[in-house]
N, C-alpha and C. Protein backbone atom coordinates (compact mmCIF):
# COMPACT_ATOMS: atom_id res chain seq x y z
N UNK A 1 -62.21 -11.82 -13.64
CA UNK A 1 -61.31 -10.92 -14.32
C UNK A 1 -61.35 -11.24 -15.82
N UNK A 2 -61.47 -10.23 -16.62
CA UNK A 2 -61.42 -10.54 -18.10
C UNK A 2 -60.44 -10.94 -18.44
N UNK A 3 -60.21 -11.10 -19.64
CA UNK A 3 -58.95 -11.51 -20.64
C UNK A 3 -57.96 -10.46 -20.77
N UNK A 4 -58.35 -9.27 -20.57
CA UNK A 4 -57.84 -7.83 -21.31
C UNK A 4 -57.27 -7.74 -19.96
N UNK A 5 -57.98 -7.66 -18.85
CA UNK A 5 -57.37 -6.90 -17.78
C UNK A 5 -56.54 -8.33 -17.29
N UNK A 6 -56.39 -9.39 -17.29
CA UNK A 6 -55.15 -10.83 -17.05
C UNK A 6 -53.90 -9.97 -17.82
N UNK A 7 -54.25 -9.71 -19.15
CA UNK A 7 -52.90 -9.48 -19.85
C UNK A 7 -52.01 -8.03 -19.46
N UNK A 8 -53.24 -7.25 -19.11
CA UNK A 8 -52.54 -5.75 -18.33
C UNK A 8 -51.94 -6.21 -16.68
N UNK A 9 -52.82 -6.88 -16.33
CA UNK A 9 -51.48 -7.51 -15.21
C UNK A 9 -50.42 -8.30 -15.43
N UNK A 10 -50.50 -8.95 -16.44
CA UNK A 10 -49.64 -9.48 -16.84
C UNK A 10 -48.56 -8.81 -17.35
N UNK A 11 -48.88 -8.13 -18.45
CA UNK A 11 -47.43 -7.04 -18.57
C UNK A 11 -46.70 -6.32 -17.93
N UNK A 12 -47.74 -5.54 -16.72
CA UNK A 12 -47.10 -4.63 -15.70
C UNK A 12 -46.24 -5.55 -14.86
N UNK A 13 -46.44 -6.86 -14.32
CA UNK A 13 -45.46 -8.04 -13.81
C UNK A 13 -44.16 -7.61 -14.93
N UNK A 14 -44.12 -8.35 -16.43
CA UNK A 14 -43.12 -8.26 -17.18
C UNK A 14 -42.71 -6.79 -17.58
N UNK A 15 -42.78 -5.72 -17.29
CA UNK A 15 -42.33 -4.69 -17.24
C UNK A 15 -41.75 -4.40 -15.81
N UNK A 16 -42.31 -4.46 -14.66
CA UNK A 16 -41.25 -4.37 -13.32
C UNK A 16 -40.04 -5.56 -13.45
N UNK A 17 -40.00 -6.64 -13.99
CA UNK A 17 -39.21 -7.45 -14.32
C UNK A 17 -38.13 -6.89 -14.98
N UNK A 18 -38.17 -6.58 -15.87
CA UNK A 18 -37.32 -5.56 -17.23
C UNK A 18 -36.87 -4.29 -16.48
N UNK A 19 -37.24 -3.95 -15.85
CA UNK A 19 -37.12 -2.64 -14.77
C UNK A 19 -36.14 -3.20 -13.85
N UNK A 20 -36.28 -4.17 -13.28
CA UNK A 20 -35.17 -4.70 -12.14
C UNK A 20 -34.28 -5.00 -12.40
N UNK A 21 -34.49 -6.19 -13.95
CA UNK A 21 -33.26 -6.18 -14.48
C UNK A 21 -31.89 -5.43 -15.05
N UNK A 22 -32.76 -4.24 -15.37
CA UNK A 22 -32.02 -2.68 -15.82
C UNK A 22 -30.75 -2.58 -14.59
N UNK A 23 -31.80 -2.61 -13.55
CA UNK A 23 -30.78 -2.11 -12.37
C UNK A 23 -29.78 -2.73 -12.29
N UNK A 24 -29.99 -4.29 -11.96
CA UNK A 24 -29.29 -5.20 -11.77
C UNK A 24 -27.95 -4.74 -12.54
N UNK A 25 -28.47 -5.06 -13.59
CA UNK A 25 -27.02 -4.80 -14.53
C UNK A 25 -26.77 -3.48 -14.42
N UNK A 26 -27.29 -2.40 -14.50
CA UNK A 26 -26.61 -0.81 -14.43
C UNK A 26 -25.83 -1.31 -13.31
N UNK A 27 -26.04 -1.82 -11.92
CA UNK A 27 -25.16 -2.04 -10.63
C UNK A 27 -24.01 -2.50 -11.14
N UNK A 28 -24.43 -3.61 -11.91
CA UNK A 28 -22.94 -5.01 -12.42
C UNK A 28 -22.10 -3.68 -12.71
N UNK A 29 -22.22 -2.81 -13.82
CA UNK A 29 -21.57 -1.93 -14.66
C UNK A 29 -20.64 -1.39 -13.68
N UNK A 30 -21.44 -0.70 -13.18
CA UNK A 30 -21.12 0.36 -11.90
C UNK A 30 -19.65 -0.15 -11.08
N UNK A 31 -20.29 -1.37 -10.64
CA UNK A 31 -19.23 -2.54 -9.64
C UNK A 31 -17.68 -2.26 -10.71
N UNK A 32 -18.07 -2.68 -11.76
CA UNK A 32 -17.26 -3.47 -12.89
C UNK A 32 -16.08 -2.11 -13.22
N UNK A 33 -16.91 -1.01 -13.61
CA UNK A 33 -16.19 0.28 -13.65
C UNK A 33 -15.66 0.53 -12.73
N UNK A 34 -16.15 0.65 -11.31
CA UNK A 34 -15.15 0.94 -10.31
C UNK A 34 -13.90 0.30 -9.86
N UNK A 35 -14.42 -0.65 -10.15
CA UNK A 35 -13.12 -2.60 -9.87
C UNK A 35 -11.46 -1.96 -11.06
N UNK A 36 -12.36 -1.35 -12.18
CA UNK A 36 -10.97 -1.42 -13.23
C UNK A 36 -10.43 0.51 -12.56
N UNK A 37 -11.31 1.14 -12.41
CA UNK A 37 -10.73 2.03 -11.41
C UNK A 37 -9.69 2.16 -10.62
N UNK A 38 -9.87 1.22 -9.44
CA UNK A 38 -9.57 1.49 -7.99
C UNK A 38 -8.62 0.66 -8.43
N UNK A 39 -8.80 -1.02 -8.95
CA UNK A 39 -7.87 -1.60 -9.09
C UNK A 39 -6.85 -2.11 -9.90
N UNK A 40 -7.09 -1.51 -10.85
CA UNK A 40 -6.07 -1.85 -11.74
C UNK A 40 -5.65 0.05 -12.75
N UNK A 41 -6.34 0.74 -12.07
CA UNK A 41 -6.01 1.92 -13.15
C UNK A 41 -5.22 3.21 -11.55
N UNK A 42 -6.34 4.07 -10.86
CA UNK A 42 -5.99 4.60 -10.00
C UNK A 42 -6.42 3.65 -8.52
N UNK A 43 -4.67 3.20 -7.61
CA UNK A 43 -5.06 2.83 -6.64
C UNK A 43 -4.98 3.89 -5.23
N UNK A 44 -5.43 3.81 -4.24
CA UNK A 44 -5.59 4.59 -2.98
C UNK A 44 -4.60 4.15 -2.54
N UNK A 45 -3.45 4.88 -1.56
CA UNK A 45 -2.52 4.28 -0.95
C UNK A 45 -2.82 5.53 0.27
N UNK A 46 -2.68 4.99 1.38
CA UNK A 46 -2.56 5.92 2.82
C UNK A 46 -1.31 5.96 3.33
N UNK A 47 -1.11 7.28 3.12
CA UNK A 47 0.86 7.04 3.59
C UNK A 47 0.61 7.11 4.58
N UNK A 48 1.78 5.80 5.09
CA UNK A 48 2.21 5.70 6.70
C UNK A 48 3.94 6.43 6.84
N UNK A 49 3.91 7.03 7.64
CA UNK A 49 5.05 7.84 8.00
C UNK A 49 5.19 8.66 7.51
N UNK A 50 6.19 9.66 8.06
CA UNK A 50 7.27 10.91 7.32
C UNK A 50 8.26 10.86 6.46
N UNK A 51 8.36 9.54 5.67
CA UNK A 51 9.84 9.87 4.78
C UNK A 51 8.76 10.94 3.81
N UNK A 52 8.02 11.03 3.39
CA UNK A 52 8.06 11.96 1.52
C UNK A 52 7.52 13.73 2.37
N UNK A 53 7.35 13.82 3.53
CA UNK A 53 6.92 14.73 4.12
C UNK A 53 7.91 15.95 3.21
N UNK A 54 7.88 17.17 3.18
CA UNK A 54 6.25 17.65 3.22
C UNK A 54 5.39 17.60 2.51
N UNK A 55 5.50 17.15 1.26
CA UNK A 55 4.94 16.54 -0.31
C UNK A 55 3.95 15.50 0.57
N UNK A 56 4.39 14.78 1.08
CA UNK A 56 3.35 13.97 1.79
C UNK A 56 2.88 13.88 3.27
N UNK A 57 1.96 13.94 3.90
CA UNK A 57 2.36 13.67 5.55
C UNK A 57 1.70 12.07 5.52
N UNK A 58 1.99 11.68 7.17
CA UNK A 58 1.34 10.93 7.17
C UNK A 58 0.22 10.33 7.51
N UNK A 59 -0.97 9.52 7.11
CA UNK A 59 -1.92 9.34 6.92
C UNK A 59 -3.03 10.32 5.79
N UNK A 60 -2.10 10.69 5.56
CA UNK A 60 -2.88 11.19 3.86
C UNK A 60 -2.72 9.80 2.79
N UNK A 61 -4.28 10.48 2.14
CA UNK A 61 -4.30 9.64 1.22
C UNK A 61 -4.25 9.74 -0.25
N UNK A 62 -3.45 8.95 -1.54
CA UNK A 62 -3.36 9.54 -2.68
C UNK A 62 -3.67 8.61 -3.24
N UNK A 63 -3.76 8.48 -4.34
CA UNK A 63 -4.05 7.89 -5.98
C UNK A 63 -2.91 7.69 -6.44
N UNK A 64 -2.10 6.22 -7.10
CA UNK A 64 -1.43 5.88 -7.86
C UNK A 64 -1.86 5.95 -9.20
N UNK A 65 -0.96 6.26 -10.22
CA UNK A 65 -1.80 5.73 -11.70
C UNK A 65 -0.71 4.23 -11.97
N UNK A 66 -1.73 3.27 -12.15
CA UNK A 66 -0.89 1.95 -12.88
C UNK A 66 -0.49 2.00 -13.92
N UNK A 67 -1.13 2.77 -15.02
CA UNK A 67 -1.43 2.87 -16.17
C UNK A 67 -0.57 3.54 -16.96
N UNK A 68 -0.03 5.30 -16.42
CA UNK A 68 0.56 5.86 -16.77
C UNK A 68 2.42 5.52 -17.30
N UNK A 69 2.72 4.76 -16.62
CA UNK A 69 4.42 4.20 -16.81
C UNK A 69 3.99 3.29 -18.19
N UNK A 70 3.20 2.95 -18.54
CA UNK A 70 3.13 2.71 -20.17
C UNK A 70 2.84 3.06 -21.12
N UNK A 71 2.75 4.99 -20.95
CA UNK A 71 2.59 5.79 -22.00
C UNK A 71 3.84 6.59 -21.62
N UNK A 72 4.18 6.98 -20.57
CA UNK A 72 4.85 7.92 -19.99
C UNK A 72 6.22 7.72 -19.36
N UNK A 73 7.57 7.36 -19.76
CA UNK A 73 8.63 6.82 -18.43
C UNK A 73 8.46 7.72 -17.57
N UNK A 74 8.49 7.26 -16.35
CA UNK A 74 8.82 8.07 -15.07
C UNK A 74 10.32 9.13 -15.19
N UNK A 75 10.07 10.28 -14.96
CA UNK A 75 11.29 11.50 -14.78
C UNK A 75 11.66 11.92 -13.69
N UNK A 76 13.00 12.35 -13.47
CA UNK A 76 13.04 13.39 -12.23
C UNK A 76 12.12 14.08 -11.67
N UNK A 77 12.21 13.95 -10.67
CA UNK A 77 10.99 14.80 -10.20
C UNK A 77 10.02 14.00 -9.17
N UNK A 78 9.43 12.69 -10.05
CA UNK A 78 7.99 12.44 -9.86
C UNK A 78 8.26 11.39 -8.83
N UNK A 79 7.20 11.22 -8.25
CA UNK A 79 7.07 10.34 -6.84
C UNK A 79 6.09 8.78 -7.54
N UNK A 80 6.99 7.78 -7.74
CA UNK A 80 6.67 6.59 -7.47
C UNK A 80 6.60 5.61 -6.83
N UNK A 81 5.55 4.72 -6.77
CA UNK A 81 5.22 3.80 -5.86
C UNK A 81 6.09 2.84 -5.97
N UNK A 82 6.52 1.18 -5.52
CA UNK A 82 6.82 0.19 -5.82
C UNK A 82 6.89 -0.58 -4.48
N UNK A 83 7.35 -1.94 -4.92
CA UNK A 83 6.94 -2.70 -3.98
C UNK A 83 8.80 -2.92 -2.91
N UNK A 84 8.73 -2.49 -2.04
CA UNK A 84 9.64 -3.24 -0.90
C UNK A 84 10.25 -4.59 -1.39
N UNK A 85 11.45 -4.76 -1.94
CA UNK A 85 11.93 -6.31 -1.97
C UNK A 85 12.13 -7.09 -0.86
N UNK A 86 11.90 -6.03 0.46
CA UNK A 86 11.92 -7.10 1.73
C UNK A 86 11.10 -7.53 2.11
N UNK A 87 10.10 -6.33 2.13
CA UNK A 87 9.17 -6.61 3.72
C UNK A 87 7.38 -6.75 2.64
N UNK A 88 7.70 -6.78 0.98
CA UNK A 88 6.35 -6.54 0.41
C UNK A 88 6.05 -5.21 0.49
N UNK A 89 5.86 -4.27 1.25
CA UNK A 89 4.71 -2.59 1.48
C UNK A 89 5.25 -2.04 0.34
N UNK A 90 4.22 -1.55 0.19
CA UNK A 90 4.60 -0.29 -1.24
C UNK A 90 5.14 0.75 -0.66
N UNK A 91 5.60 1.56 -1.47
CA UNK A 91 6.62 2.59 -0.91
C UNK A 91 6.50 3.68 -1.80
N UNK A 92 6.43 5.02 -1.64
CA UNK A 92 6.40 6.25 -2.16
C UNK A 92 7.95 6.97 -2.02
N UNK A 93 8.86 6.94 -3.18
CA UNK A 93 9.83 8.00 -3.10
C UNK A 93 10.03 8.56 -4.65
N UNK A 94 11.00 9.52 -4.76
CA UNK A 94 11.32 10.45 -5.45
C UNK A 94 11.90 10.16 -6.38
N UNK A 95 11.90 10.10 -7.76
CA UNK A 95 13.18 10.10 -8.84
C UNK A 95 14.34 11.06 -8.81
N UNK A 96 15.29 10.87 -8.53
CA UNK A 96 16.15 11.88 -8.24
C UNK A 96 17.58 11.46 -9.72
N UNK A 97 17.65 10.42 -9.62
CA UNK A 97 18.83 9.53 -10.76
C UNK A 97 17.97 9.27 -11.47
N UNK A 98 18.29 9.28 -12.73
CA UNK A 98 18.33 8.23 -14.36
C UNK A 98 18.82 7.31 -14.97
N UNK A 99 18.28 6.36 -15.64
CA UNK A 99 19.81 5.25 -16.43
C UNK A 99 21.05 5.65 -17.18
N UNK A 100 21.97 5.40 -16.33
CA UNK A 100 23.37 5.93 -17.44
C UNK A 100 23.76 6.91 -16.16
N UNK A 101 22.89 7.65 -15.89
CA UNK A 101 23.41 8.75 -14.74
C UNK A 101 24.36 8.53 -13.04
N UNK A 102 25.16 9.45 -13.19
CA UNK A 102 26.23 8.87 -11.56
C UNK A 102 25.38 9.67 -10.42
N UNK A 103 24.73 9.47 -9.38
CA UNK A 103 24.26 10.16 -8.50
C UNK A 103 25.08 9.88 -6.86
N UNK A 104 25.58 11.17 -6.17
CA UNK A 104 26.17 11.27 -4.95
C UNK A 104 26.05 12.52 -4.14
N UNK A 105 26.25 12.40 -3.31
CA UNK A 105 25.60 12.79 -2.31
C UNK A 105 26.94 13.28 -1.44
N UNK A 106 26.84 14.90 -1.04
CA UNK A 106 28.17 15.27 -0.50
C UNK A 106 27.62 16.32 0.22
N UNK A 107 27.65 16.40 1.75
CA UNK A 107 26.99 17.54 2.62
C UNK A 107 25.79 17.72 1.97
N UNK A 108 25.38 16.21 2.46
CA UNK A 108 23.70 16.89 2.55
C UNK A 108 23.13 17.11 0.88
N UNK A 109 24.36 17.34 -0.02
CA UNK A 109 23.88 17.84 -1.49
C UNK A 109 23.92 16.82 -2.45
N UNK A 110 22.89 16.49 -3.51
CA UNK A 110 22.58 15.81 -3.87
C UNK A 110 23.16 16.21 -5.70
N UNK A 111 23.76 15.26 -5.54
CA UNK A 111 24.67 15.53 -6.86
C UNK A 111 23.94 14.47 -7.90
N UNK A 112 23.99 15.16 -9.60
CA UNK A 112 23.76 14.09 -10.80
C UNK A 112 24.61 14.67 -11.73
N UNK A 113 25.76 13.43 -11.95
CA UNK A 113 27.06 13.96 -12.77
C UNK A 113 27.45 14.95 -12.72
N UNK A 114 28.10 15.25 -11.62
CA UNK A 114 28.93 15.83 -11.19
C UNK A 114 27.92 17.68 -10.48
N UNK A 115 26.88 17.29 -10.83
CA UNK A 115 25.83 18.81 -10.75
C UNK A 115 24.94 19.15 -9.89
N UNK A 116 25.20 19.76 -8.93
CA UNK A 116 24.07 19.89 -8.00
C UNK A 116 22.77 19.58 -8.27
N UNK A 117 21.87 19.06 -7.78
CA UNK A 117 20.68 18.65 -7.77
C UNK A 117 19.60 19.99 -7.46
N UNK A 118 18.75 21.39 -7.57
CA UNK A 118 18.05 21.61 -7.18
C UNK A 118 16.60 21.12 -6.50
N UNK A 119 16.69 20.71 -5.65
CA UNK A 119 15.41 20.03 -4.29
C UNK A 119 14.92 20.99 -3.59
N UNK A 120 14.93 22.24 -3.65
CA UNK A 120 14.44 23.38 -2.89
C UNK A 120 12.96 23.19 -2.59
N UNK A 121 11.61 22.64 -3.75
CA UNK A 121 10.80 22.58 -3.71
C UNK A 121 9.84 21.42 -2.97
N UNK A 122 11.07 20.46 -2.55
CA UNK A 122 10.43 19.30 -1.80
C UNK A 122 11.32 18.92 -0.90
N UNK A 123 13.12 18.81 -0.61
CA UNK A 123 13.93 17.72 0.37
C UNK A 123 13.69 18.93 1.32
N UNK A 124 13.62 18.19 2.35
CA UNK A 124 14.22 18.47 4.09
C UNK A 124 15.26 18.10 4.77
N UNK A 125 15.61 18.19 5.42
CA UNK A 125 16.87 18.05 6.19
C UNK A 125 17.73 17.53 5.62
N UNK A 126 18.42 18.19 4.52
CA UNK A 126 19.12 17.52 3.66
C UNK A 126 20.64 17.57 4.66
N UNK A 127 20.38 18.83 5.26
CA UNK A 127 21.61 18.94 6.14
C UNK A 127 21.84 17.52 6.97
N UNK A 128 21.18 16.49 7.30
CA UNK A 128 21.44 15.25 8.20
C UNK A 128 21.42 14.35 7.11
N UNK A 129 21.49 14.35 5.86
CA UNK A 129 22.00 13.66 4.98
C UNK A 129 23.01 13.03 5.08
N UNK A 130 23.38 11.83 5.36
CA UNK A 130 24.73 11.28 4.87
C UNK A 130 25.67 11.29 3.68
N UNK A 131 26.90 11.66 3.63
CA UNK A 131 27.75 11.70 2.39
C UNK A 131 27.11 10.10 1.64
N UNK A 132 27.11 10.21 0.30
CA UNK A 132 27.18 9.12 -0.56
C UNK A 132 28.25 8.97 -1.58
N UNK A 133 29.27 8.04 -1.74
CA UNK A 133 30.16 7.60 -2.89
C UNK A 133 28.88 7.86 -4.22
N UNK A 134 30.02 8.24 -5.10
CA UNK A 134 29.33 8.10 -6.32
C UNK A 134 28.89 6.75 -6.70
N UNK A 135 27.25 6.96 -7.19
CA UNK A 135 26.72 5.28 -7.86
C UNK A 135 26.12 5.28 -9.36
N UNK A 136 26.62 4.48 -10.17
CA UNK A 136 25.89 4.39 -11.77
C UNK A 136 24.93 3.96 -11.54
N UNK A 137 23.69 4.81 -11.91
CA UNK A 137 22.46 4.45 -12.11
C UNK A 137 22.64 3.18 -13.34
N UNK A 138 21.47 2.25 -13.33
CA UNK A 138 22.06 1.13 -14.31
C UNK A 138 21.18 1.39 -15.03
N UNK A 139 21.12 0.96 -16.54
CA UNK A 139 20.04 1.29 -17.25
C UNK A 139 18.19 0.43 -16.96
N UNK A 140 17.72 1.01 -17.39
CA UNK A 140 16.48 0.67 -16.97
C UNK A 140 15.99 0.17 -15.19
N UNK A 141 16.74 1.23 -14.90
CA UNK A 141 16.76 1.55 -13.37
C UNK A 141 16.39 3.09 -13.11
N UNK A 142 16.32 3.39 -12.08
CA UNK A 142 16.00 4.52 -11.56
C UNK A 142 16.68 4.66 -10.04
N UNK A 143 17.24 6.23 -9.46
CA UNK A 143 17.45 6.51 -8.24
C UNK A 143 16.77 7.08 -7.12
N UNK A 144 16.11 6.59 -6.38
CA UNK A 144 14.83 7.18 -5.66
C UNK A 144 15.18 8.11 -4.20
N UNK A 145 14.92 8.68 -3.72
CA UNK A 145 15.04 9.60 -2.24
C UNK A 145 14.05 9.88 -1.69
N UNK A 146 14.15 9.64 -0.25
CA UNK A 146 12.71 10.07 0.27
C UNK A 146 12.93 11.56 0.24
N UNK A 147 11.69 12.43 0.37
CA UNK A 147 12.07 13.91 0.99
C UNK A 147 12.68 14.66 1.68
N UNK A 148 12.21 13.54 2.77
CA UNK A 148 12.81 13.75 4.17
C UNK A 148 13.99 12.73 4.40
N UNK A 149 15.02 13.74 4.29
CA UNK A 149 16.28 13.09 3.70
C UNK A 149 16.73 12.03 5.52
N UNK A 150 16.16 12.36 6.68
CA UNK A 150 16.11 11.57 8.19
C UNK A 150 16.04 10.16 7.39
N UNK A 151 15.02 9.66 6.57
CA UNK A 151 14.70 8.64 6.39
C UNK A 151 15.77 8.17 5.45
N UNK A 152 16.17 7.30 5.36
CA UNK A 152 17.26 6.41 4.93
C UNK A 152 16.53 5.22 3.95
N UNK A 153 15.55 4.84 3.91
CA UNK A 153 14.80 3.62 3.13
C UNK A 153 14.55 4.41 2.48
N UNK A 154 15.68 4.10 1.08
CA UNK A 154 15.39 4.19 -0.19
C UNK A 154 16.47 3.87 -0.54
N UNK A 155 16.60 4.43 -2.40
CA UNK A 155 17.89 3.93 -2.68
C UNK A 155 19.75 3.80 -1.87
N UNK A 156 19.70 4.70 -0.86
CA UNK A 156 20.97 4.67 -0.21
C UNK A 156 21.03 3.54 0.74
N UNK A 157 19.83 2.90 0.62
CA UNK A 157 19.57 1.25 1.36
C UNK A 157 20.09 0.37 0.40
N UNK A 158 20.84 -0.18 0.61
CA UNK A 158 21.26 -1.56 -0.24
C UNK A 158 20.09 -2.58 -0.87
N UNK A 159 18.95 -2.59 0.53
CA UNK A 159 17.85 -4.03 0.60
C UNK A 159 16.90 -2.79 -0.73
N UNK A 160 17.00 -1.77 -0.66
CA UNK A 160 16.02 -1.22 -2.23
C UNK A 160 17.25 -0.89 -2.88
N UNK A 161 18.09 -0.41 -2.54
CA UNK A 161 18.99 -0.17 -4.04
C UNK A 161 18.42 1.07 -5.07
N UNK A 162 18.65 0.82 -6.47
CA UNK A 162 18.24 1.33 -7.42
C UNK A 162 16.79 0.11 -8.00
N UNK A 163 15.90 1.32 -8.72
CA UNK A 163 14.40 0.81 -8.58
C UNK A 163 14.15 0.31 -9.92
N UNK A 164 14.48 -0.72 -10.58
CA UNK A 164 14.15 -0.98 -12.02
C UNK A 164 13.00 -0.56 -12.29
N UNK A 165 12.29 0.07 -13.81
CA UNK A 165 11.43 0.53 -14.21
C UNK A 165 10.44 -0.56 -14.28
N UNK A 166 10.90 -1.82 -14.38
CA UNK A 166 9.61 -3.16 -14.54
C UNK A 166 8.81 -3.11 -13.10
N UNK A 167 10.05 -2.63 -12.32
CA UNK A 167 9.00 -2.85 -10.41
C UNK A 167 8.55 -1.62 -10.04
N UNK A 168 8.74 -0.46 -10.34
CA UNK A 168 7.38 0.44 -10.50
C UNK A 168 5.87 -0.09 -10.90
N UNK A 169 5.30 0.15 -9.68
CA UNK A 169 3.77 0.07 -9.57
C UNK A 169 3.25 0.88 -10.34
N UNK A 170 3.20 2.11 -9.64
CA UNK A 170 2.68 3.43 -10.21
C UNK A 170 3.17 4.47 -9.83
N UNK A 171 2.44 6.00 -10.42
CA UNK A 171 3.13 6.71 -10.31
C UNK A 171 2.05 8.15 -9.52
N UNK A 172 2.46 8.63 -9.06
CA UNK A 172 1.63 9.69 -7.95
C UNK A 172 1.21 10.33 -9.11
N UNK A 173 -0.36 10.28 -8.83
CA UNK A 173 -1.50 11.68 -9.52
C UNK A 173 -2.45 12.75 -8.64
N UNK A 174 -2.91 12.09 -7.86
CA UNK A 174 -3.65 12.75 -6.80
C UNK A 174 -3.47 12.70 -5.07
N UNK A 175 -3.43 13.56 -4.65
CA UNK A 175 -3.74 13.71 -2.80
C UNK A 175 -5.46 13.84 -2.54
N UNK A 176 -6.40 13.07 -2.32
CA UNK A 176 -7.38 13.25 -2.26
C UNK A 176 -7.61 13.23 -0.76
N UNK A 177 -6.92 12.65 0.08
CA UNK A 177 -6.85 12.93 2.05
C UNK A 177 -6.10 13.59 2.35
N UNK A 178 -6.20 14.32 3.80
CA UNK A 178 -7.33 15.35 3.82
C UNK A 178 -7.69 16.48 2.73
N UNK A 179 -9.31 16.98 2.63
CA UNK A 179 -9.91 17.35 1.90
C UNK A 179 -9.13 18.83 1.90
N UNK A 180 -8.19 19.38 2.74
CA UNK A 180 -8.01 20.41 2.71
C UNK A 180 -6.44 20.63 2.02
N UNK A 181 -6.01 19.07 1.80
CA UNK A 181 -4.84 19.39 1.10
C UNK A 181 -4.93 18.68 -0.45
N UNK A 182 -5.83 18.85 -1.04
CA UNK A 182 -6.43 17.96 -2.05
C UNK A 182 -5.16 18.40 -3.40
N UNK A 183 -4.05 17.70 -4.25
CA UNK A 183 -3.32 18.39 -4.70
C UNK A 183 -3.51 17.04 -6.29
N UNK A 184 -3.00 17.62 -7.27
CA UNK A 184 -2.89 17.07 -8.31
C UNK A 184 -1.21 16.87 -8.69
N UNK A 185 -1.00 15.86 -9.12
CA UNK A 185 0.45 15.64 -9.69
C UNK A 185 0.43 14.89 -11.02
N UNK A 186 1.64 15.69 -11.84
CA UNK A 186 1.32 15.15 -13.30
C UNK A 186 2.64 15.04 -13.38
């Protein structure tokens, strides 16, 4: 073998080299991007049960944003995650109260200072609602409700209470399970 043709094998070696390495690292990237994704920006949560039904059923799956509660406070309305002070599980319910705000609960109706609550677009059986005494939301707290007013784990539970804004996880952006109920929340 000549000299000329040693060094053309030789390069084509150090060029598939440089080639593999590409990958290697495009993969690392790949890994690395998805890791700050899944885990620390939007996480997957698979709801188990019927409390947020019909907004949620169960075994659908959605997207938390971690990220968002530090551009954005959480408002009425929106469905946040947080963690169970008993049992650890994350938990999906409703902002319904604010800090400073009195929230109670009278036939089923969901009162904020002194004002009916409109829920038309998400509670259920509000009619098997239990009456609630009036409660001061505390500041840098929040009042949460499941949908499905049957379910009782949430704030009208003592063991969750009212949800301080520091123990918010995240906050609902996407339904991506099943493909046929695929929904966006902002």
């Amino acid at each position: 073998m000549k000299a000329e043709e040693r060094r053309t094998v030789r390069n084509r070696g150090a060029h598939r080299a440089q080639a593999a390495m590409g990958w290697i690292l495009s993969l690392i990237a790949v890994a690395l991007v998805l890791y700050v994704l899944f885990e620390l920006w939007l996480v997957p949560v698979r709801i188990a049960g019927d409390s947020m039904q019909p907004a949620l059923a169960n075994g659908d799956v959605v997207l938390t944003d971690r990220l968002a509660k530090y551009w954005k406070t959480p408002g009425r309305g929106e469905v946040v995650s947080f963690f169970d002070p008993a049992s650890g599980t994350l938990l999906l319910k409703r902002i319904v109260g604010l800090p400073g705000e009195v929230v109670d609960i009278v036939s089923g109706r969901v009162y904020v200072n002194g004002r009916p609550l409109d829920e038309s677009q998400y509670a259920i059986h509000t009619d098997q609602c239990a009456d609630m005494e009036p409660l001061a939301v505390p500041e840098g707290a929040v009042f949460v409700l499941s949908d499905n007013r049957i379910d009782a784990y949430d704030s009208r539970d003592e063991r969750v209470g009212c949800v301080a804004f520091q123990s918010i996880d995240g906050m609902l952006r996407f339904r991506i399970l099943p493909a046929t109920r695929l929904a966006f929340y902002y």
